[in-house]
C-alpha atoms as a PDB file:
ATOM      1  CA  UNK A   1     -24.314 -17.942  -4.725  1.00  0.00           C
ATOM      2  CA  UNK A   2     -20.979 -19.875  -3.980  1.00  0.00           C
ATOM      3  CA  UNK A   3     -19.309 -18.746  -0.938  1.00  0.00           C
ATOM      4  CA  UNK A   4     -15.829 -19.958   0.902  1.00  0.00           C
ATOM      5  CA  UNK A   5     -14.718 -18.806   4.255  1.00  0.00           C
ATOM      6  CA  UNK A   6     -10.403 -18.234   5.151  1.00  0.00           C
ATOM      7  CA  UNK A   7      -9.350 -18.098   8.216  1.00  0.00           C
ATOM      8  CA  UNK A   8      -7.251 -15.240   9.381  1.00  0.00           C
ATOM      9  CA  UNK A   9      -4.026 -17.626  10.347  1.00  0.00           C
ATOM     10  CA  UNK A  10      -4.505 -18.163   6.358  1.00  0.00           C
ATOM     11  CA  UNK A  11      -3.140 -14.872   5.443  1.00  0.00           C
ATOM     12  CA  UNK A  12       0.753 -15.881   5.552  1.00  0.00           C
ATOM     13  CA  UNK A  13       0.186 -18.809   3.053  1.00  0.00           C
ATOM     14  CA  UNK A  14       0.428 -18.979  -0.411  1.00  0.00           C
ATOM     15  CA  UNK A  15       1.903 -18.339  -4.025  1.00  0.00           C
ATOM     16  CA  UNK A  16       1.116 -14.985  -3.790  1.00  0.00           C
ATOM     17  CA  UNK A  17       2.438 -14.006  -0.191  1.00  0.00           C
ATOM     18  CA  UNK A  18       4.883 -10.577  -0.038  1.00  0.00           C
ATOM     19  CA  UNK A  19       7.529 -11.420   1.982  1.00  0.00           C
ATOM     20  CA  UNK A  20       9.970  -8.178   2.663  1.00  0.00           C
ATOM     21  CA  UNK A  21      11.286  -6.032   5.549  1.00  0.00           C
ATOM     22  CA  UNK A  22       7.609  -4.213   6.153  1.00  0.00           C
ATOM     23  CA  UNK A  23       5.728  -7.827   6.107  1.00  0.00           C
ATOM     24  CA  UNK A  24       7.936 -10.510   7.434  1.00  0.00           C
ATOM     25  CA  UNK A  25       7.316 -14.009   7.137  1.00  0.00           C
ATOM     26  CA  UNK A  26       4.333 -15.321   9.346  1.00  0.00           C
ATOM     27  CA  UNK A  27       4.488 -19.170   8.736  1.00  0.00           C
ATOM     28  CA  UNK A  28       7.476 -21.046   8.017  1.00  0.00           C
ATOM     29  CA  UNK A  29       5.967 -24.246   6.795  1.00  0.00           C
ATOM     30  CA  UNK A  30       6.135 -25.018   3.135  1.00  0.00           C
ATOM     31  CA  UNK A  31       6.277 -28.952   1.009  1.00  0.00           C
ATOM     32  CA  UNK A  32       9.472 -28.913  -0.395  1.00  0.00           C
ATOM     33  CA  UNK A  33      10.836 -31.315  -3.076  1.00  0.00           C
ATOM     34  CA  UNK A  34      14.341 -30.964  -4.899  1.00  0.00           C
ATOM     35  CA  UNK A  35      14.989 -29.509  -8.395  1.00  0.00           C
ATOM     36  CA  UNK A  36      15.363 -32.121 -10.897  1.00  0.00           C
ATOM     37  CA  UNK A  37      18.386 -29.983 -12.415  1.00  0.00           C
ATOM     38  CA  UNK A  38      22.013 -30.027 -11.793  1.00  0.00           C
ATOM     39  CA  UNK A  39      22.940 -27.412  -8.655  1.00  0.00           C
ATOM     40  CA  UNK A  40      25.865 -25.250  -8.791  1.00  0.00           C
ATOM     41  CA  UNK A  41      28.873 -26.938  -8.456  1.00  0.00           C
ATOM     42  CA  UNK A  42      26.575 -30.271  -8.808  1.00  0.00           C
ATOM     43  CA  UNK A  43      26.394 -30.226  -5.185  1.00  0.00           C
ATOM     44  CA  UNK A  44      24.038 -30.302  -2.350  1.00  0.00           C
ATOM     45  CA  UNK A  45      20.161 -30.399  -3.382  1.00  0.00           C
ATOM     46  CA  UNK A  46      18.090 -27.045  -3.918  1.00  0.00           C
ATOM     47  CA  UNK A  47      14.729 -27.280  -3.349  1.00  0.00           C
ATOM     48  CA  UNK A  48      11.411 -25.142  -3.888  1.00  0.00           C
ATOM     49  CA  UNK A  49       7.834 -25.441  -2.978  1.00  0.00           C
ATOM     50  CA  UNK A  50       6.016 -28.051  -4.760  1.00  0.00           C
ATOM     51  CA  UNK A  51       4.240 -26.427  -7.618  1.00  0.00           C
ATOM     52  CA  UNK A  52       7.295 -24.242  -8.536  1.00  0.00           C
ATOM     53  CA  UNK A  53       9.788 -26.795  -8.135  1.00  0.00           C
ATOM     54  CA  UNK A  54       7.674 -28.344 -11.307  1.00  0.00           C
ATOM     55  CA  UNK A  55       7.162 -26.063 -12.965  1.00  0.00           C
ATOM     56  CA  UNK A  56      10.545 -24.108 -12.983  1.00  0.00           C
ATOM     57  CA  UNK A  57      12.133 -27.141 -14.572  1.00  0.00           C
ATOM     58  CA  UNK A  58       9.348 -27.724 -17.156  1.00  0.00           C
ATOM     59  CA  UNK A  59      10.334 -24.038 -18.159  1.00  0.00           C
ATOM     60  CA  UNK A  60      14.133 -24.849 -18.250  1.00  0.00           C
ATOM     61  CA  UNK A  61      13.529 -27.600 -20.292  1.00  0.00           C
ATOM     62  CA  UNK A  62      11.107 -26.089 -22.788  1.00  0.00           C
ATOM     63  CA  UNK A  63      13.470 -23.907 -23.581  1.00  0.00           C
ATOM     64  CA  UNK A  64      16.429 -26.083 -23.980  1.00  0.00           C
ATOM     65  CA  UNK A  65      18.698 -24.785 -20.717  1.00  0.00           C
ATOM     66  CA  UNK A  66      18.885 -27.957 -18.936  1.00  0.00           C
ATOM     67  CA  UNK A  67      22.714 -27.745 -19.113  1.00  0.00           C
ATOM     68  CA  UNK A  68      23.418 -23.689 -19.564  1.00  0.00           C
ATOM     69  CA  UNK A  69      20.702 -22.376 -16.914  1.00  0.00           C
ATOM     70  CA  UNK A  70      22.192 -23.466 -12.925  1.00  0.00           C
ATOM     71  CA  UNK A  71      19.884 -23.217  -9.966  1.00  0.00           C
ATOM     72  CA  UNK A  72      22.093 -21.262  -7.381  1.00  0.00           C
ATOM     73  CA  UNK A  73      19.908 -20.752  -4.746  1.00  0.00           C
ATOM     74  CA  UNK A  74      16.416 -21.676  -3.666  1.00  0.00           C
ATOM     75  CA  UNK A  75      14.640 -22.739  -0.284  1.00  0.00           C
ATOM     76  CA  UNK A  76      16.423 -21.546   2.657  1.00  0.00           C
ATOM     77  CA  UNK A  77      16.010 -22.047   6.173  1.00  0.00           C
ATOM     78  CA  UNK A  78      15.377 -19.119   8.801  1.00  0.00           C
ATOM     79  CA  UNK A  79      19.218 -19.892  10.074  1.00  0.00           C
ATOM     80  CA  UNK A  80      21.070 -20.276   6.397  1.00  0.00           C
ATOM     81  CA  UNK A  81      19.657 -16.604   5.644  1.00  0.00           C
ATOM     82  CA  UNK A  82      20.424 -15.315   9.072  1.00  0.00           C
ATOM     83  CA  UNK A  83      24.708 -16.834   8.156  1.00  0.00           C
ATOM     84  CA  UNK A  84      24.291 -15.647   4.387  1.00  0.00           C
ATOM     85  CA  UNK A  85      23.457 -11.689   6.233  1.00  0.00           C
ATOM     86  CA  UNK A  86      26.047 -12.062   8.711  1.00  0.00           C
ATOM     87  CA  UNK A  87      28.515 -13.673   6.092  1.00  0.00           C
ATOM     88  CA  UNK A  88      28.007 -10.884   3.309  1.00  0.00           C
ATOM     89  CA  UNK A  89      27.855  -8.120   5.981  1.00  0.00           C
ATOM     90  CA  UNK A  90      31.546  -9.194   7.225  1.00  0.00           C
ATOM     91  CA  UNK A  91      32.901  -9.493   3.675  1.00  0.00           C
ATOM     92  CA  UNK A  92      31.239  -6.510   1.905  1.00  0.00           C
ATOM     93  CA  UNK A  93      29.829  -4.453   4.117  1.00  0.00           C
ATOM     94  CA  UNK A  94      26.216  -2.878   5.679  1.00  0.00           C
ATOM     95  CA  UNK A  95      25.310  -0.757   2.333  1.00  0.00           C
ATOM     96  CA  UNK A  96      26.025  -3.852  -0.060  1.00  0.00           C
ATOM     97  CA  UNK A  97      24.412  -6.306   2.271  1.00  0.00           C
ATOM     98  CA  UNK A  98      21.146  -4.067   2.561  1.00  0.00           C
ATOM     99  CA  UNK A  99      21.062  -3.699  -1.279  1.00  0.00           C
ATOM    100  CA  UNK A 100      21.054  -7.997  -2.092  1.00  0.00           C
ATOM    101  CA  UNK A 101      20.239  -9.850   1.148  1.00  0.00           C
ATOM    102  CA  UNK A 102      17.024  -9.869   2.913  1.00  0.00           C
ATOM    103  CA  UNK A 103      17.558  -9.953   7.020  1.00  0.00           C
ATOM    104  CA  UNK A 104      16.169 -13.133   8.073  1.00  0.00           C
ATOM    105  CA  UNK A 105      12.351 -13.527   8.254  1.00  0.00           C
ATOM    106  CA  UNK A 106      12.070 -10.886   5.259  1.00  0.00           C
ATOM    107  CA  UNK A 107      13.475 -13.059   2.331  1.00  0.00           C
ATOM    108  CA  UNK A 108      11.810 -14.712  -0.255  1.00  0.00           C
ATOM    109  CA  UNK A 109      13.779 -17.969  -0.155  1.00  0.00           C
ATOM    110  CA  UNK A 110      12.367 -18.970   3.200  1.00  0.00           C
ATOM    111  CA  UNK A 111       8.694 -19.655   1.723  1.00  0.00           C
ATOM    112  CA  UNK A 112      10.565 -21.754  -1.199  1.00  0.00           C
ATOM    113  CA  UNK A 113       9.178 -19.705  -3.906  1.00  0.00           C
ATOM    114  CA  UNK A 114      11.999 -17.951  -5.210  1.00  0.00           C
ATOM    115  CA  UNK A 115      15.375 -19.239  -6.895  1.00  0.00           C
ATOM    116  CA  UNK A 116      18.297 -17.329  -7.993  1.00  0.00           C
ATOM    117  CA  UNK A 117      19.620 -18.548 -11.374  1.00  0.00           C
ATOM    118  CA  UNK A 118      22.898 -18.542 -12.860  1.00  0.00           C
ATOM    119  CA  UNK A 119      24.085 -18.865 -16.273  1.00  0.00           C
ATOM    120  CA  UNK A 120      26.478 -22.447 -16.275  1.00  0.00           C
ATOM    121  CA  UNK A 121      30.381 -21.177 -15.835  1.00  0.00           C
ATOM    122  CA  UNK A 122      33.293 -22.589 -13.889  1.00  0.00           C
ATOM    123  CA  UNK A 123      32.749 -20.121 -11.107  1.00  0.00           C
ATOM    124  CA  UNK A 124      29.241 -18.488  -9.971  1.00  0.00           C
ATOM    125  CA  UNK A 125      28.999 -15.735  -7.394  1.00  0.00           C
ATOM    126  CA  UNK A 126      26.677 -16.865  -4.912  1.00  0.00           C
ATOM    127  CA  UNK A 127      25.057 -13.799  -3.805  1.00  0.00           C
ATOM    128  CA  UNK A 128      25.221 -11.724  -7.560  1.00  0.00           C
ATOM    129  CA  UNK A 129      25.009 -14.733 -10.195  1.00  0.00           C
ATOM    130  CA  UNK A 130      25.004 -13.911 -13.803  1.00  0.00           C
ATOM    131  CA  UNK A 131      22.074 -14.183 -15.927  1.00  0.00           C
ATOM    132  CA  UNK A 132      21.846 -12.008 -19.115  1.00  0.00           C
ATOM    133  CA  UNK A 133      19.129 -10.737 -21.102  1.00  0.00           C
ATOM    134  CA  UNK A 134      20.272 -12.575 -24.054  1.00  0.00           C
ATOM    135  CA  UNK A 135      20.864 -15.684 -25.081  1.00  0.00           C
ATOM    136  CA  UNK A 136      19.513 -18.888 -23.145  1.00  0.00           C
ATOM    137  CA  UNK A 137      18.758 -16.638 -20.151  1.00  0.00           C
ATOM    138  CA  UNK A 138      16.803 -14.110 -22.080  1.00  0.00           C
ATOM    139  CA  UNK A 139      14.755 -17.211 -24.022  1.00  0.00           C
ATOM    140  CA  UNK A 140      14.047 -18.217 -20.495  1.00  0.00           C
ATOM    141  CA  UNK A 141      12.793 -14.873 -18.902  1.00  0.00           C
ATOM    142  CA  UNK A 142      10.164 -14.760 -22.815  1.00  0.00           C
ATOM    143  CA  UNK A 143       9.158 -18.095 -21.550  1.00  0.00           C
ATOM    144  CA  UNK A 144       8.735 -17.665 -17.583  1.00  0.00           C
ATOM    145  CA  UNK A 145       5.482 -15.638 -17.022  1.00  0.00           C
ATOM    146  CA  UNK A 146       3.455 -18.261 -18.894  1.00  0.00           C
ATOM    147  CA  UNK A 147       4.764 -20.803 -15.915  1.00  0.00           C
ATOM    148  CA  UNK A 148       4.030 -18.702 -13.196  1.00  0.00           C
ATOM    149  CA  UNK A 149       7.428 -16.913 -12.497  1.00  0.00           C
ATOM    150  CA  UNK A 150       8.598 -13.120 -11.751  1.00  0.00           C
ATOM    151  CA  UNK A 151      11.299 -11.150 -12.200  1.00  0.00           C
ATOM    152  CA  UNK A 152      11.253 -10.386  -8.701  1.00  0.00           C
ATOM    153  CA  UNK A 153      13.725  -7.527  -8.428  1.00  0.00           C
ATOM    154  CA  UNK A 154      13.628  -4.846 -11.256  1.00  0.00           C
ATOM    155  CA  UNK A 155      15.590  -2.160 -11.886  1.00  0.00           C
ATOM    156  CA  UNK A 156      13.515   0.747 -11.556  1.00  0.00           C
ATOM    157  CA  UNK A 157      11.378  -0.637  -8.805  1.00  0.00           C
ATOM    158  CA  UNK A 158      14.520  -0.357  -6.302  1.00  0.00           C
ATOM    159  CA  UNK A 159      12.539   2.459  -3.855  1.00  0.00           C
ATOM    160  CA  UNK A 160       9.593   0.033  -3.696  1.00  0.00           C
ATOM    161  CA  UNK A 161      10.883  -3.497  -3.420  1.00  0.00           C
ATOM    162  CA  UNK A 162      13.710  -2.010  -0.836  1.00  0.00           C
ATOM    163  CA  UNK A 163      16.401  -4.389  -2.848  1.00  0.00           C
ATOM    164  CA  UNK A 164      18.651  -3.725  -5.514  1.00  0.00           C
ATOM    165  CA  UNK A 165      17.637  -5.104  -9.334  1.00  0.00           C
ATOM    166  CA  UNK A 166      18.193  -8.653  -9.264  1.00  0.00           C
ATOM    167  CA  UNK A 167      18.457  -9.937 -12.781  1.00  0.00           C
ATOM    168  CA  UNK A 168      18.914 -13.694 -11.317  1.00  0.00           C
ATOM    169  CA  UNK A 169      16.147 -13.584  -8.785  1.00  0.00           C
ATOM    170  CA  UNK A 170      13.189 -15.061  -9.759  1.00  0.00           C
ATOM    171  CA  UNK A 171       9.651 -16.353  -8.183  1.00  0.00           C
ATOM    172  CA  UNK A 172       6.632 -18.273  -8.320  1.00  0.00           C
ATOM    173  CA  UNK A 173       3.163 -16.689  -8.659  1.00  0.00           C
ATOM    174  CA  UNK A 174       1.501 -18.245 -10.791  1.00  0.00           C
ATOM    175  CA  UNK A 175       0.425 -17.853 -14.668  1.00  0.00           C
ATOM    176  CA  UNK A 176      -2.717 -15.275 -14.415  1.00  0.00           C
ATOM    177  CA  UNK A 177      -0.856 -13.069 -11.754  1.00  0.00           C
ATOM    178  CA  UNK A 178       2.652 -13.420 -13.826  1.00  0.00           C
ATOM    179  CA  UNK A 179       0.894 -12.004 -16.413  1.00  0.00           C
ATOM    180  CA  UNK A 180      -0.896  -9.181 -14.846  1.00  0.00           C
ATOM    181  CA  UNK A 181       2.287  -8.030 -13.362  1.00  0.00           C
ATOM    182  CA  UNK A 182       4.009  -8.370 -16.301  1.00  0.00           C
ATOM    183  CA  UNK A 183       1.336  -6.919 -18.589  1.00  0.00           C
ATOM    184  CA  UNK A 184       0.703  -3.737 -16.095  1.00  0.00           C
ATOM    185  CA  UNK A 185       4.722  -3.579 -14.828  1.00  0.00           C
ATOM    186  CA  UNK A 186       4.197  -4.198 -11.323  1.00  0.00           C
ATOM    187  CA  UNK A 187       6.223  -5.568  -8.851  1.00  0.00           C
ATOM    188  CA  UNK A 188       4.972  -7.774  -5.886  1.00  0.00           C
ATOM    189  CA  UNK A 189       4.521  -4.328  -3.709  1.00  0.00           C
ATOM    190  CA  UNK A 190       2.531  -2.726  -6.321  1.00  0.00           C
ATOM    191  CA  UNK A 191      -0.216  -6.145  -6.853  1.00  0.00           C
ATOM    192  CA  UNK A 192      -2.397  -5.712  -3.807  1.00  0.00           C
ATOM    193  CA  UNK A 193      -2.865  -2.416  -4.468  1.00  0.00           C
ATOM    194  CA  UNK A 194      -3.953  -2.883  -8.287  1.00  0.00           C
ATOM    195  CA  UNK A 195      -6.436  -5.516  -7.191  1.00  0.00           C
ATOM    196  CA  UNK A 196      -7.626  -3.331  -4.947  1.00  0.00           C
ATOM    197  CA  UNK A 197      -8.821  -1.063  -7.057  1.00  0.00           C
ATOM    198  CA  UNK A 198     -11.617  -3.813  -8.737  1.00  0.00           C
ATOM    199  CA  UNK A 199     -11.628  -7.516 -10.080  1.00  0.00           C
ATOM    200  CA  UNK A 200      -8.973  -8.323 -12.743  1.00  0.00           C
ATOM    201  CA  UNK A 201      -9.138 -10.907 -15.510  1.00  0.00           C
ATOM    202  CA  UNK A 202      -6.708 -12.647 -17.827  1.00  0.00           C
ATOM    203  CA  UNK A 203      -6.920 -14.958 -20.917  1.00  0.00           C
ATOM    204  CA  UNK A 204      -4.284 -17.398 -20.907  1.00  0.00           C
ATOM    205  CA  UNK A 205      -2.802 -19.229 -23.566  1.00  0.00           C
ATOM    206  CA  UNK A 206      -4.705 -22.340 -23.596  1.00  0.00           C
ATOM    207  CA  UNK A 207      -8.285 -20.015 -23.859  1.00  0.00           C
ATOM    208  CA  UNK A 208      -9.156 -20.273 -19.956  1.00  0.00           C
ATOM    209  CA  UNK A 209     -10.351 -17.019 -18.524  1.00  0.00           C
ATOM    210  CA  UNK A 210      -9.154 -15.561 -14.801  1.00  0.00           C
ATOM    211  CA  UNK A 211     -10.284 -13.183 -12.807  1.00  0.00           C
ATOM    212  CA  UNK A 212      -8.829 -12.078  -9.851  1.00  0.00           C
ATOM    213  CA  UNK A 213      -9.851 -10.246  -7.111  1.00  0.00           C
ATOM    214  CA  UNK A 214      -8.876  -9.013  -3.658  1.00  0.00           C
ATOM    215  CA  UNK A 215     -10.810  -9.458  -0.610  1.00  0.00           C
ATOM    216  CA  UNK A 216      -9.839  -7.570   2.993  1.00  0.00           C
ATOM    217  CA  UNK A 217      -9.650  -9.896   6.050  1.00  0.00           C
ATOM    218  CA  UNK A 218     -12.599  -9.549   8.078  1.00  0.00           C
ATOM    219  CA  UNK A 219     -11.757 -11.221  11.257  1.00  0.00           C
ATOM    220  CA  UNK A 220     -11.098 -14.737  12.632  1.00  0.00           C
ATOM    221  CA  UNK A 221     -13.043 -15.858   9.719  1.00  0.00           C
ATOM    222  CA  UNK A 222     -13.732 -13.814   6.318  1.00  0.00           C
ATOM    223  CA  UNK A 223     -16.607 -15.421   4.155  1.00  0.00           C
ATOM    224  CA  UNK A 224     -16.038 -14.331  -0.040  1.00  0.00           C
ATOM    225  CA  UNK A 225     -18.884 -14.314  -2.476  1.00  0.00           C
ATOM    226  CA  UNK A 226     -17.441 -15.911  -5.973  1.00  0.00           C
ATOM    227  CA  UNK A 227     -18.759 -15.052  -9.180  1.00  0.00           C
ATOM    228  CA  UNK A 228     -21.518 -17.356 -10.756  1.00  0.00           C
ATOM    229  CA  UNK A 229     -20.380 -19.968 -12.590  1.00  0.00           C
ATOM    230  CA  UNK A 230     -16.875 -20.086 -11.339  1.00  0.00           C
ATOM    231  CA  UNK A 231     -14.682 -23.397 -11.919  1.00  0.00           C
ATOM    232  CA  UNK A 232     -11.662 -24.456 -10.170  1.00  0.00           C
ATOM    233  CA  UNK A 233     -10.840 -21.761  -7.018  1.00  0.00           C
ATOM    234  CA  UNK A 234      -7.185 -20.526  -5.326  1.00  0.00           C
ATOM    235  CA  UNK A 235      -6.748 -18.505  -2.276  1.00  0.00           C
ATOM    236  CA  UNK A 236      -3.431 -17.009  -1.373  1.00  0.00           C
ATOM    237  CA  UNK A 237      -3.343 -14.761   1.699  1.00  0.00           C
ATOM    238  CA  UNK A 238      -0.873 -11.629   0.843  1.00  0.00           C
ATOM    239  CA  UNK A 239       0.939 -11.451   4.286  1.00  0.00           C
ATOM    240  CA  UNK A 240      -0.588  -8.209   4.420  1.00  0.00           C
ATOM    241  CA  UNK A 241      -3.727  -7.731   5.519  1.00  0.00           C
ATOM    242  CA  UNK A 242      -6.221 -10.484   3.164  1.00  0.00           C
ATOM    243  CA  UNK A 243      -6.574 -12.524   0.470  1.00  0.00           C
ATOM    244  CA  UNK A 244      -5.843 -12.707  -2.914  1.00  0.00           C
ATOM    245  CA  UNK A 245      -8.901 -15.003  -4.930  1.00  0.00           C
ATOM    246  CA  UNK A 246      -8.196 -16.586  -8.402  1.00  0.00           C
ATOM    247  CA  UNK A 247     -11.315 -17.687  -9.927  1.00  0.00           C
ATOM    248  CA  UNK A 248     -10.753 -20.185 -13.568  1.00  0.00           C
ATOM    249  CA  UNK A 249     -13.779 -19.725 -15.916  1.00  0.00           C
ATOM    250  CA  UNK A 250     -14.819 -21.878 -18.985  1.00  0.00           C
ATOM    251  CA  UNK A 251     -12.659 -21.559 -21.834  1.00  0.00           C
ATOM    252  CA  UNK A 252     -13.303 -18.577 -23.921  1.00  0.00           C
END
């Protein structure tokens, strides 16, 4: 029987970590690279993690946005968020502020896994950019889950994410668990829980099978049993309390 052992410093790193006001960001440190697409403004550099950075713009380009889909906002440091609270709380107030910007250490865009998008116009509101349903926008969100992104922010989900819906906001997960959210409507909040209730497995497009499963942190060091004839392995802590395990079987 395979086994692999995570350390408990482990648990804050990851595609799958939940980063909001109940589970703050534990570890800062992330490989960055910039988005091969034109910025807002065709300014400063955005970048993402790695992984996402790729695959974000192999989704833009697949479906033909390169020049109508704008990266507004991606990886930010702990002290950009901490100026883009005090900035929007000064201009529009405590209620507005708490509804679309995370207090520092509890937003997304400080593990570089999350971009807000904007639809290409002379102007784009930083904080609220627009990005329809329809059109280029909506061919992108049809297209995103099957390259590992999120609607982060649903409408609907308000009570449980503790931000407003964010039509604009997306991030990184990963294909299986993009799919299992999207397939079972959960937000980011609601996958630990699911998981915990037994393993979970997905068929993705190119025939592979997943299965994903939870597994509680045990201590300094947690040793998890895989399933027999497992292939390639991923381990994400959740930044709540363990790890999330993605096993990739043979093709089906």
């Amino acid at each position: 029987m395979k086994r692999i052992v995570c350390k408990k410093a482990d648990i804050g790193r990851g595609p799958l970590i939940l980063v909001n006001s109940a589970n703050p960001l534990r570890n800062a440190g992330v490989s960055l690279i910039p988005l091969e697409l034109t910025s807002q403004g065709g300014g400063e550099s955005i970048y993402l993690e790695r992984r996402a950075a790729n695959l974000l713009t192999a989704c833009i380009q697949a479906v033909g946005g390169q020049r109508d889909i704008v990266p507004v906002s991606g990886w930010r440091s702990r002290r950009e968020q901490q100026q883009i609270w005090d900035d929007t709380l000064r201009s529009d107030g405590e209620e507005f502020t708490r509804k679309y910007v995370a207090p520092p250490d509890c937003s997304e865009h400080q593990t570089g896994l999350a971009i807000d998008l904007g639809r290409a116009a002379g102007r784009i509101d930083f904080i609220r950019p627009a990005f329809p349903y329809d059109g280029i926008c909506g061919k992108f969100r049809r297209r995103a889950a099957a390259y590992g992104f999120i609607q982060r922010y649903e409408q609907g989900k308000e009570a449980l994410t503790g931000i407003a819906a964010e039509p604009w906001h997306f991030r990184y997960v990963g294909a299986p668990h993009a799919r299992l959210m999207q397939q079972n409507n959960l937000c980011l909040e609601e996958y630990v829980p699911f998981l915990r209730t037994g393993p979970k497995s997905c068929a993705l497009t190119e025939g592979r099978l997943v299965q994903v499963f939870h597994a509680p942190c045990q201590g300094e060091e947690t040793e998890i049993e895989l399933p027999d004839q497992c292939g390639s392995v991923q381990v994400s802590g959740d930044n709540i309390n363990g790890f999330i395990v993605t096993v990739w079987r043979d093709r089906i």
